[in-house]
Protein backbone atom coordinates (compact mmCIF):
# COMPACT_ATOMS: atom_id res chain seq x y z
CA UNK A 1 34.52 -90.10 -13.15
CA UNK A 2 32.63 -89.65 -9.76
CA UNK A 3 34.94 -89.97 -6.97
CA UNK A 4 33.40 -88.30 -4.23
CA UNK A 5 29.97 -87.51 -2.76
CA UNK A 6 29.42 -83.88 -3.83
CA UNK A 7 26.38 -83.62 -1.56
CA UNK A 8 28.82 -84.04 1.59
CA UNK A 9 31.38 -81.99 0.47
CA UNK A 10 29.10 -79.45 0.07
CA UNK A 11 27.80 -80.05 3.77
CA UNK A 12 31.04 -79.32 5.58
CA UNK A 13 32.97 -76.24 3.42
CA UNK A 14 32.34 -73.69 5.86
CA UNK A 15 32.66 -75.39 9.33
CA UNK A 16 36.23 -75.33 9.30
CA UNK A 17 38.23 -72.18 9.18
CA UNK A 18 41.87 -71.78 7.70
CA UNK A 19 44.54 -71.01 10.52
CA UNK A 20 46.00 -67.22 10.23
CA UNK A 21 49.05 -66.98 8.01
CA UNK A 22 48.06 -70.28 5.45
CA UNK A 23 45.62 -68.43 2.94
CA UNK A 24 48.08 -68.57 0.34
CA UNK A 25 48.39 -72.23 0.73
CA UNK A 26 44.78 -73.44 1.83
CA UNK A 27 44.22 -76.79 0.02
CA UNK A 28 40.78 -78.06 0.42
CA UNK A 29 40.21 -81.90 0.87
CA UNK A 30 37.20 -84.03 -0.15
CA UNK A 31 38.24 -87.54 1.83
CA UNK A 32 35.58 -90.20 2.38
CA UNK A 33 32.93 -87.69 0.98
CA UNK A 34 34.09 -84.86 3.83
CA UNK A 35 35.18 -81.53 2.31
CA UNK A 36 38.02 -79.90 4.83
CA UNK A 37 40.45 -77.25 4.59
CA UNK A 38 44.26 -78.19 5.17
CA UNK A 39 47.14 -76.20 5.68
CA UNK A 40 51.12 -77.05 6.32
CA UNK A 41 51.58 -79.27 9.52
CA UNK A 42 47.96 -80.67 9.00
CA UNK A 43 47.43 -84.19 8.26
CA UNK A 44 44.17 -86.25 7.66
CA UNK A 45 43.59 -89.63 8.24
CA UNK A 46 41.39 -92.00 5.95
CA UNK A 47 38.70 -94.46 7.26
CA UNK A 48 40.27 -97.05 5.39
CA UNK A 49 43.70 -95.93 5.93
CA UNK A 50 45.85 -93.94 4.10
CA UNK A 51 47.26 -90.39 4.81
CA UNK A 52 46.56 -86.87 3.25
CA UNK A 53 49.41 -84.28 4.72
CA UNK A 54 51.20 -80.89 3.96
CA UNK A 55 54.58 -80.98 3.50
CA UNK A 56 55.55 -77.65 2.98
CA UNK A 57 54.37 -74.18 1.03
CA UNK A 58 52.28 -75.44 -1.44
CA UNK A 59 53.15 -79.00 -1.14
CA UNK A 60 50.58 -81.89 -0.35
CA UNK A 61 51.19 -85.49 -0.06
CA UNK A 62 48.29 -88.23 -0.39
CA UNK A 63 49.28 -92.15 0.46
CA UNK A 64 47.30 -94.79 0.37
CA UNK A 65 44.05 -93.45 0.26
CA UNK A 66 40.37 -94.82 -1.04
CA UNK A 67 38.86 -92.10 -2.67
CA UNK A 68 40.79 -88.26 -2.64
CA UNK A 69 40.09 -85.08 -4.06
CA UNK A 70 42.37 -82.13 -3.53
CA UNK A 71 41.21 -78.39 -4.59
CA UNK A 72 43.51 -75.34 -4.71
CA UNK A 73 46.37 -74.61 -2.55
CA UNK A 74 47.09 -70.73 -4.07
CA UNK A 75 47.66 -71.39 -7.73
CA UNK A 76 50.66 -72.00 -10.01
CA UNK A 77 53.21 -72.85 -7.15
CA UNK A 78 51.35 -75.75 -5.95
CA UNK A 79 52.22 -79.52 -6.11
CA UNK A 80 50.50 -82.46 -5.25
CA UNK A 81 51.52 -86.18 -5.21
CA UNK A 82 49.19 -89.24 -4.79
CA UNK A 83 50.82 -92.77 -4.10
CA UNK A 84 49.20 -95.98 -3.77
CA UNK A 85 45.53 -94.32 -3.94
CA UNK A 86 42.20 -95.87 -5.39
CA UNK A 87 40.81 -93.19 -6.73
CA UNK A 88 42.71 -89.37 -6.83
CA UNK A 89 41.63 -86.32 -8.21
CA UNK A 90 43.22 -82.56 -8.29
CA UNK A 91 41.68 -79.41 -9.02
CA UNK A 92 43.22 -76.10 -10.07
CA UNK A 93 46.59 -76.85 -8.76
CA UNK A 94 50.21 -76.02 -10.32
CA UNK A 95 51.14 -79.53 -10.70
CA UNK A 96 49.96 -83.24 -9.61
CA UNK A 97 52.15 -86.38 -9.97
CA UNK A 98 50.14 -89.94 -9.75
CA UNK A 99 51.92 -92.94 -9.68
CA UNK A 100 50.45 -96.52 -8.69
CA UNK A 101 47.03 -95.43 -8.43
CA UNK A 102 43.28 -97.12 -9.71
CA UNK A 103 42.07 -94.02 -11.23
CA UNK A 104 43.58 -90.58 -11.63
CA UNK A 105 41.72 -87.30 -12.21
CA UNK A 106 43.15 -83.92 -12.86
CA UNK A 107 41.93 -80.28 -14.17
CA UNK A 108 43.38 -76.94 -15.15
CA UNK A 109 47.23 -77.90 -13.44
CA UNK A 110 50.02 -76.83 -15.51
CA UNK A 111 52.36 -79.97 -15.42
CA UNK A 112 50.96 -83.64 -14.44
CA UNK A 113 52.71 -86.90 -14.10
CA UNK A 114 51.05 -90.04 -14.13
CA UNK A 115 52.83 -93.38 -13.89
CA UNK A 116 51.77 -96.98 -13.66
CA UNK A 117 47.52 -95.83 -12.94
CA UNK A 118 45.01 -98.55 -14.54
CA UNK A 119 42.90 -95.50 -15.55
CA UNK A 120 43.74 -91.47 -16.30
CA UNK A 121 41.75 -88.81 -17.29
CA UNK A 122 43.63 -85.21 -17.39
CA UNK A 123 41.54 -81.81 -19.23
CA UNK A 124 42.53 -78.47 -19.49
CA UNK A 125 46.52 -79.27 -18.55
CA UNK A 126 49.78 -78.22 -19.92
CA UNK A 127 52.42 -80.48 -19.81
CA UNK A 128 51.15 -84.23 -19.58
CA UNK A 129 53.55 -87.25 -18.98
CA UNK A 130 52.52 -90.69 -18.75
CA UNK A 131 53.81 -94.29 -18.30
CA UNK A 132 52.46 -97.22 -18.60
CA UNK A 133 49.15 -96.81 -17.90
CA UNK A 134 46.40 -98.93 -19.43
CA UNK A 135 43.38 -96.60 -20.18
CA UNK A 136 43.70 -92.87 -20.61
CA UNK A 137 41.78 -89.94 -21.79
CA UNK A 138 42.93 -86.25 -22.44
CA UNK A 139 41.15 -83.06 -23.42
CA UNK A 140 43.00 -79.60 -24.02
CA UNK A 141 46.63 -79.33 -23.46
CA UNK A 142 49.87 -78.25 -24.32
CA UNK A 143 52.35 -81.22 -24.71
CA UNK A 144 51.75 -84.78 -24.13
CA UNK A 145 54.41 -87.91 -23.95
CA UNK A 146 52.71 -90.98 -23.27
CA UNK A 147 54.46 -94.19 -23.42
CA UNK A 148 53.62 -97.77 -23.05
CA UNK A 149 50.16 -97.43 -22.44
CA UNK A 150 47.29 -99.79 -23.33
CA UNK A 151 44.80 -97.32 -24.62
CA UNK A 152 45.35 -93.79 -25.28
CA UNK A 153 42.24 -91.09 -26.45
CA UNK A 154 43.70 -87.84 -26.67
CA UNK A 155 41.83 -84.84 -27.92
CA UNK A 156 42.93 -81.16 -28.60
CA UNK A 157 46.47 -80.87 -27.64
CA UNK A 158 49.42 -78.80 -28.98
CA UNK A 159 52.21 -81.45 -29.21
CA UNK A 160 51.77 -85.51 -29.11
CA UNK A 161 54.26 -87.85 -28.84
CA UNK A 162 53.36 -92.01 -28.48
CA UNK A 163 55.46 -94.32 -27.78
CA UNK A 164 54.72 -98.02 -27.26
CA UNK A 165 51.00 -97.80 -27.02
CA UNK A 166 49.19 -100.49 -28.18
CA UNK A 167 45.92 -98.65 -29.25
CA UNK A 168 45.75 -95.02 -29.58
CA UNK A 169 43.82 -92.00 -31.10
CA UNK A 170 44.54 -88.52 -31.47
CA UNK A 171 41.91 -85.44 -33.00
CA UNK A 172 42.71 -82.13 -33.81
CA UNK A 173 46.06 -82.15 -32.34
CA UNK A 174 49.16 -79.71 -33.66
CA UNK A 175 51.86 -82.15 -34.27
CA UNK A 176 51.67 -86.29 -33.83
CA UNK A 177 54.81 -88.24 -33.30
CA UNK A 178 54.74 -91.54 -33.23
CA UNK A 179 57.41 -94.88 -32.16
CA UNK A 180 56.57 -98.71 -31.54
CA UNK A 181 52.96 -98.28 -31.56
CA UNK A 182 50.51 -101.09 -32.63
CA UNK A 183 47.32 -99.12 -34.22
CA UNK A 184 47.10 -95.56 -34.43
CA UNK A 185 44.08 -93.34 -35.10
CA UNK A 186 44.91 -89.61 -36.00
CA UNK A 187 42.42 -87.20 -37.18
CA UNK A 188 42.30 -83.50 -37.98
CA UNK A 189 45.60 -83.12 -36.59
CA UNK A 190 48.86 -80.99 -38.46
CA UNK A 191 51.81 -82.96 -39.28
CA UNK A 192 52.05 -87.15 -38.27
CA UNK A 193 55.50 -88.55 -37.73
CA UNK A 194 57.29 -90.99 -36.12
CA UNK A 195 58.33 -95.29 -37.00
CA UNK A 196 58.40 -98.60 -36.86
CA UNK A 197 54.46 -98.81 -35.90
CA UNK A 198 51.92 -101.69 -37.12
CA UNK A 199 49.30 -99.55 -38.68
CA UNK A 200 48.75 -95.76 -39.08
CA UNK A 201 45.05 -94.31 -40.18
CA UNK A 202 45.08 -90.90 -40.62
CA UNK A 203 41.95 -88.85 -42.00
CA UNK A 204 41.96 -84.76 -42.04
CA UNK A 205 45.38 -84.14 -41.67
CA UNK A 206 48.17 -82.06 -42.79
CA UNK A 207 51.12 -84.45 -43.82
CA UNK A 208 51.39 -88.00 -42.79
CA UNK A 209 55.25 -89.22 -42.88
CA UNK A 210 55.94 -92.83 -40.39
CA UNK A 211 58.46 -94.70 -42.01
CA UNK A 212 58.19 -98.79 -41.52
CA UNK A 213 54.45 -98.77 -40.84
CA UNK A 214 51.69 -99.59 -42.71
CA UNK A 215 49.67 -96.34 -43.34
CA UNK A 216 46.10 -96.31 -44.36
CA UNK A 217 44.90 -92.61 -45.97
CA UNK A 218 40.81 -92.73 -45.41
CA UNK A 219 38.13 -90.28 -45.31
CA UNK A 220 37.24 -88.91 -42.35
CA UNK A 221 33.45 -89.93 -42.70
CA UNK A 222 34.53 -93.32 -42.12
CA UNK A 223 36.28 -93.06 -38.73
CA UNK A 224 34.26 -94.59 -36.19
């Protein structure tokens, strides 16, 4: 998912320097295709609109914006929050929180949040919580809830639970739990569980156990 121009980002990393005392906290902003650093009692302004500012230690806010990608910000402690944004991305932060957003990016954070985005991609994340979202894509985690989304692809992760999705697929995953889903995929995973979905097809897998749902034991050669 390309959000930004890497090209200009590139161009303006080392014309701005960070303000004495904010090293810990330095988050580094690609907005409109312009990399700048940003420390607390900073704000940015979009060409469209929109607002990038720090709140506090560690704490960046993003409103409204066209196309955002945040980097950093000193590690674990971090948080950021994008609202109302076309197109968000984080980077090596402790946490990121999306809600209402067109498309939603984020690597390597320990806890993300994304709520009501049309699309979601999150790799290399702990703790993954989504709602209603309609098209989402995850790669190497801890645990993941996801509930009432359209289309879930999840890949590698610890813990699953789905509930309410209306397609969804799961590979080599620990444990699968799954409620009120329509058609569920699940390969080379551990243990499946859950109830009350349409159709389960499981290949490669430990044990397989979703009461009221139809559940359809195939070979793994013949998942698409």
């Amino acid at each position: 998912m390309a959000l930004v121009d890497a090209k200009a980002a590139v161009a303006s990393t080392s014309t701005v320097a960070a303000a004495p005392g904010t090293a810990d906290h330095l988050f580094l902003v690609v907005l409109d295709g312009v990399e700048t650093p940003i420390h607390e009692g900073t704000t940015l302004y979009g060409s469209a609109g929109g607002t990038v500012t720090v709140t506090g230690p560690g704490q960046l806010s993003a409103d409204g914006l066209r196309s955002v990608l945040v980097r950093g910000g000193g590690g674990a402690g971090t948080a950021v929050r994008f609202t109302l944004c076309a197109d968000a991305a984080a980077e090596g932060v402790g946490a990121a929180s999306f809600d209402r957003c067109g498309a939603a990016r984020v690597e390597g954070a320990r806890e993300v949040s994304v709520s009501r985005c049309r699309a979601a991609e999150v790799e290399r994340a702990g703790r993954v919580t989504l709602d209603r979202c309609r098209d989402v894509r995850l790669r190497g985690g801890g645990a993941l809830h996801a509930a009432r989304c359209r289309r879930a692809d999840v890949e590698s992760f610890g813990g699953v639970r789905l509930a309410r999705c209306r397609a969804a697929r799961a590979d080599w995953c620990g444990t699968v739990e799954v409620e009120l889903c329509r058609a569920v995929d699940v390969t080379r995973c551990g243990a499946v569980t859950g109830e009350r979905c349409r159709v389960v097809n499981a290949a490669g897998c430990g044990s397989v156990d979703v009461a009221r749902a139809v559940i359809n034991l195939v070979e793994e050669e013949q998942q698409p």
